[in-house]
C-alpha atoms as a PDB file:
ATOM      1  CA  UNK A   1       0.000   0.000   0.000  1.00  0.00           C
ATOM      2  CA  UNK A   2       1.361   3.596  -1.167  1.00  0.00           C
ATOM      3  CA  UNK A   3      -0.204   6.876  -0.401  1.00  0.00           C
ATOM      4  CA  UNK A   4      -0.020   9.049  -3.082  1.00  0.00           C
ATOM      5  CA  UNK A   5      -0.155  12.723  -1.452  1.00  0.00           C
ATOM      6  CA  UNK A   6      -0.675  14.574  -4.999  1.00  0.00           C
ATOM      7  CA  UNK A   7      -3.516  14.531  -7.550  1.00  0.00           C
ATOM      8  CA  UNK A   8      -1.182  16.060 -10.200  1.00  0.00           C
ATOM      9  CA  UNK A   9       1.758  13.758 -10.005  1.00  0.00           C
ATOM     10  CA  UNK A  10       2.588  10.114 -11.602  1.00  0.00           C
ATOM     11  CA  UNK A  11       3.905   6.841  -9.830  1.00  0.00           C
ATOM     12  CA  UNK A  12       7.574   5.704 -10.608  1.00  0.00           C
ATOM     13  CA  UNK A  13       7.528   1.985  -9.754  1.00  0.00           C
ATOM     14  CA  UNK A  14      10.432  -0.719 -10.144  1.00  0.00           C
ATOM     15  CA  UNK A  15      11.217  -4.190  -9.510  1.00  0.00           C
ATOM     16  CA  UNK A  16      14.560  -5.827  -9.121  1.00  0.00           C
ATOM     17  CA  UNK A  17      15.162  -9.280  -8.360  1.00  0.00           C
ATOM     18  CA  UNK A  18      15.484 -12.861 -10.035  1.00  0.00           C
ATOM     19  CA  UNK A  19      13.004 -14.179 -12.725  1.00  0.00           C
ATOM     20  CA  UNK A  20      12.803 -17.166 -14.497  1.00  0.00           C
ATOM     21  CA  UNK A  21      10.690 -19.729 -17.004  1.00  0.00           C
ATOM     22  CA  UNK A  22      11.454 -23.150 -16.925  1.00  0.00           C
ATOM     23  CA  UNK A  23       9.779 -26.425 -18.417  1.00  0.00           C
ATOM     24  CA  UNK A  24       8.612 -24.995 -21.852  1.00  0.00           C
ATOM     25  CA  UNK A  25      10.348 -24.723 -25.091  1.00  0.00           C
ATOM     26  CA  UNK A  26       9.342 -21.450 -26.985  1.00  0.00           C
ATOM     27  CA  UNK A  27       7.411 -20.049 -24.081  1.00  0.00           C
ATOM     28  CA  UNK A  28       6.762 -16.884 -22.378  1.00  0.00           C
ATOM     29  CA  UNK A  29       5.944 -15.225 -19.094  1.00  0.00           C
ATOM     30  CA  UNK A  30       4.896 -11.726 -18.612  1.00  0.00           C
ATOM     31  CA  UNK A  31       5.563  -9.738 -14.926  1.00  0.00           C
ATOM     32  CA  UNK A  32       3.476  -6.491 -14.279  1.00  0.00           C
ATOM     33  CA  UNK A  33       2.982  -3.402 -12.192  1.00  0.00           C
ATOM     34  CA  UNK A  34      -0.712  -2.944 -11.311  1.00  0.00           C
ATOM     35  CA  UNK A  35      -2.245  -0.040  -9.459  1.00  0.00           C
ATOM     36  CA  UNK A  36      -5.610  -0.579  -7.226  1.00  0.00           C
ATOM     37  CA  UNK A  37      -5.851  -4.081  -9.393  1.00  0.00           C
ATOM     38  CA  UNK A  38      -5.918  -2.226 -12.780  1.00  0.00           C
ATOM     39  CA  UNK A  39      -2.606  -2.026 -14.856  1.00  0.00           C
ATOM     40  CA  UNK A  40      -1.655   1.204 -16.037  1.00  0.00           C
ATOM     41  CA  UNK A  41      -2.806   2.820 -19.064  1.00  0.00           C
ATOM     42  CA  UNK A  42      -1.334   6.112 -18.846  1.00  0.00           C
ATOM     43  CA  UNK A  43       1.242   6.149 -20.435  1.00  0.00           C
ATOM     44  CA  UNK A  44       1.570   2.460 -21.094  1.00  0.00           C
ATOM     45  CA  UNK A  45       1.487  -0.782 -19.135  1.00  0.00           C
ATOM     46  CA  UNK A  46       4.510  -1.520 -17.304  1.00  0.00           C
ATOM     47  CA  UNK A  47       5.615  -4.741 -17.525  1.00  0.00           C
ATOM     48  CA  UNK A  48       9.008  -7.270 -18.973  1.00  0.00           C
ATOM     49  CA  UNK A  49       8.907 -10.216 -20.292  1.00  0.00           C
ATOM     50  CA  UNK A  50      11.020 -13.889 -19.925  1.00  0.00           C
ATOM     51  CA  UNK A  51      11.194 -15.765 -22.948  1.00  0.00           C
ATOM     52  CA  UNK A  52      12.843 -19.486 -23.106  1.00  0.00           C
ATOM     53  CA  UNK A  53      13.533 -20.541 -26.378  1.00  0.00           C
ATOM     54  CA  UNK A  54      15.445 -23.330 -25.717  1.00  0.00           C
ATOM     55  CA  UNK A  55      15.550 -26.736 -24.270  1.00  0.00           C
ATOM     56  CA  UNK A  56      12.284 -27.912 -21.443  1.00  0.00           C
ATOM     57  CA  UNK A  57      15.598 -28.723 -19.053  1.00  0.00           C
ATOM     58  CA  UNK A  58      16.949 -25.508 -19.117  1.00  0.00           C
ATOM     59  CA  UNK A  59      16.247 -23.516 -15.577  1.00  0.00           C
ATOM     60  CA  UNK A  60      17.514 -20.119 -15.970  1.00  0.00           C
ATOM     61  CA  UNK A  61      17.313 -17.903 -13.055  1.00  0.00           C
ATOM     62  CA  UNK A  62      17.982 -14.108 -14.149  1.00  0.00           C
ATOM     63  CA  UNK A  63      18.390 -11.041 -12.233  1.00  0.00           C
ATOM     64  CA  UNK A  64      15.620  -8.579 -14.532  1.00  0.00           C
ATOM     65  CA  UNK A  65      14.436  -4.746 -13.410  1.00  0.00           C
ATOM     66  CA  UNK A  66      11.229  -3.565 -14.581  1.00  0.00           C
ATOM     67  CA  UNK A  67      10.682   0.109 -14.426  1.00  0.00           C
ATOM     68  CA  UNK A  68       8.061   2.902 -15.251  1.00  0.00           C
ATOM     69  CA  UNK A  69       5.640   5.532 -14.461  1.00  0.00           C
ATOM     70  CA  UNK A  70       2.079   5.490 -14.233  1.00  0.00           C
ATOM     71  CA  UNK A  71       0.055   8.660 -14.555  1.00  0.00           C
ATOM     72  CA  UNK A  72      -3.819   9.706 -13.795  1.00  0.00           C
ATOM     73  CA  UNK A  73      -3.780   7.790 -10.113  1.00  0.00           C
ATOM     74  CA  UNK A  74      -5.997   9.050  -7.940  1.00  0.00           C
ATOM     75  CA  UNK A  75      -4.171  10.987  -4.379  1.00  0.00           C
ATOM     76  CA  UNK A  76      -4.669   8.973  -1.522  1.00  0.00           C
ATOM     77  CA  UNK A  77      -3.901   5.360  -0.834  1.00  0.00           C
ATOM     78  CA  UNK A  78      -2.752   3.030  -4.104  1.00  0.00           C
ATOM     79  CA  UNK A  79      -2.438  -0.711  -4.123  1.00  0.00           C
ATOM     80  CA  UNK A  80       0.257  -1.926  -5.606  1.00  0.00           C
ATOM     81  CA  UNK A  81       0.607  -4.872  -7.104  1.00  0.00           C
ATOM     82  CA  UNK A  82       3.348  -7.337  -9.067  1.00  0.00           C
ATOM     83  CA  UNK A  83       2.025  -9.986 -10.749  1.00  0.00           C
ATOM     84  CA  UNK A  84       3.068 -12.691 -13.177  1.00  0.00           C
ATOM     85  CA  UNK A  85       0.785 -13.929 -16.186  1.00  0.00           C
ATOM     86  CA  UNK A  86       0.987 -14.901 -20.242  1.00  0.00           C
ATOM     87  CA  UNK A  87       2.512 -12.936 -22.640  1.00  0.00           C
ATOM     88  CA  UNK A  88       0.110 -11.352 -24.986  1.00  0.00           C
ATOM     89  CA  UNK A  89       0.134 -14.045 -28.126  1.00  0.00           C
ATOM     90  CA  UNK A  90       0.937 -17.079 -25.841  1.00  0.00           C
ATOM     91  CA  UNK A  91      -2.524 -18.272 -24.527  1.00  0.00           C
ATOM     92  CA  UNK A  92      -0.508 -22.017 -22.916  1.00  0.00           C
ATOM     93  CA  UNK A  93      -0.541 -21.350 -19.502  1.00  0.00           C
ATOM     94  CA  UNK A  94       1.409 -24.403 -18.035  1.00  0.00           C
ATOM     95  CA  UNK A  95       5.083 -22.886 -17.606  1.00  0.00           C
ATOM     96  CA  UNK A  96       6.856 -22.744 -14.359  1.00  0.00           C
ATOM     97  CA  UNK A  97       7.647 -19.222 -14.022  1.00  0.00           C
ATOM     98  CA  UNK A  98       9.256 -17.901 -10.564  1.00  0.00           C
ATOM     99  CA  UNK A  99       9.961 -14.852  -9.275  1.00  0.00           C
ATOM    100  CA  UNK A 100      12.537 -14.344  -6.367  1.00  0.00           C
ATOM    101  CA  UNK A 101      15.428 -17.046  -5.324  1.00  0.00           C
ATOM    102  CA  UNK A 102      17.869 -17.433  -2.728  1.00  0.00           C
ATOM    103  CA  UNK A 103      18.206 -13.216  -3.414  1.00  0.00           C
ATOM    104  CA  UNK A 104      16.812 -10.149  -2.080  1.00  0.00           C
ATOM    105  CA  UNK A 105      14.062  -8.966  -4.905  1.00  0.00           C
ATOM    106  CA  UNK A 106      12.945  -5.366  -4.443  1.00  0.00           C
ATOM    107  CA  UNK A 107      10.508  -3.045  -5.185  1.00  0.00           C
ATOM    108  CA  UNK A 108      10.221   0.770  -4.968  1.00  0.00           C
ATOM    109  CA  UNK A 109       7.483   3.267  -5.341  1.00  0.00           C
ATOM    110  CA  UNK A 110       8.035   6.663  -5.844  1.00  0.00           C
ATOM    111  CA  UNK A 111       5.796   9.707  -6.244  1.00  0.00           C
ATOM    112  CA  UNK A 112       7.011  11.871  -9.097  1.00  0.00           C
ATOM    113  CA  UNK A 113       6.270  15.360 -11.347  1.00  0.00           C
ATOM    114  CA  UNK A 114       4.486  14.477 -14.412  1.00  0.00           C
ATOM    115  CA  UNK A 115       6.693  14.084 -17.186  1.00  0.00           C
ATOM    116  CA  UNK A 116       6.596  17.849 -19.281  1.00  0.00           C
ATOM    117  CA  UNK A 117       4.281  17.619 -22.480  1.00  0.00           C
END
């Protein structure tokens, strides 16, 4: 939970930690920011992607950062979220994605100026 103490600012939001897909050949996972359960449409979503082209055996665990800004969020207090789902053209849903391992995994929220027109 954040509390956003402006009306006329944006959200600056990262995540840094390990990710990884395993399982799957040609597969892919996609990790997103979401803000009171909606993701952000203003300016765009924020969000990364693991994809595993190779071998099922393979078990790559990856330090990854997501970062951006959401605008038009309400002042007051702002749910948060990181979540993990399917990438946009990949409607399987059976990969082993994992985020976090044996590491610290972060995330920061930040209250920001708009970005100048």
């Amino acid at each position: 939970m954040f509390t956003k103490k402006f009306s006329d600012t944006s959200l600056r939001v990262s995540w840094t930690g390990a990710l990884r897909l395993t399982g799957c050949t040609g597969c892919c996972k996609r990790w997103y920011f979401t803000f009171n359960g909606a993701e952000c449409s203003g300016p765009l979503p924020i969000d990364g992607i693991v994809y595993l082209g190779g071998a099922k055996s393979l078990n790559p665990h990856r330090v990854r950062h997501i970062e951006g800004h959401c605008n038009n969020i309400h002042k007051g207090k702002v749910r948060v979220g990181f979540w993990v789902g399917n990438c946009q053209d990949d409607s399987r849903n059976d990969y082993d994605a994992y985020t976090g391992w044996i590491s610290v995994s972060r995330i920061y929220v930040e209250e920001i100026p708009k970005p100048q027109a």
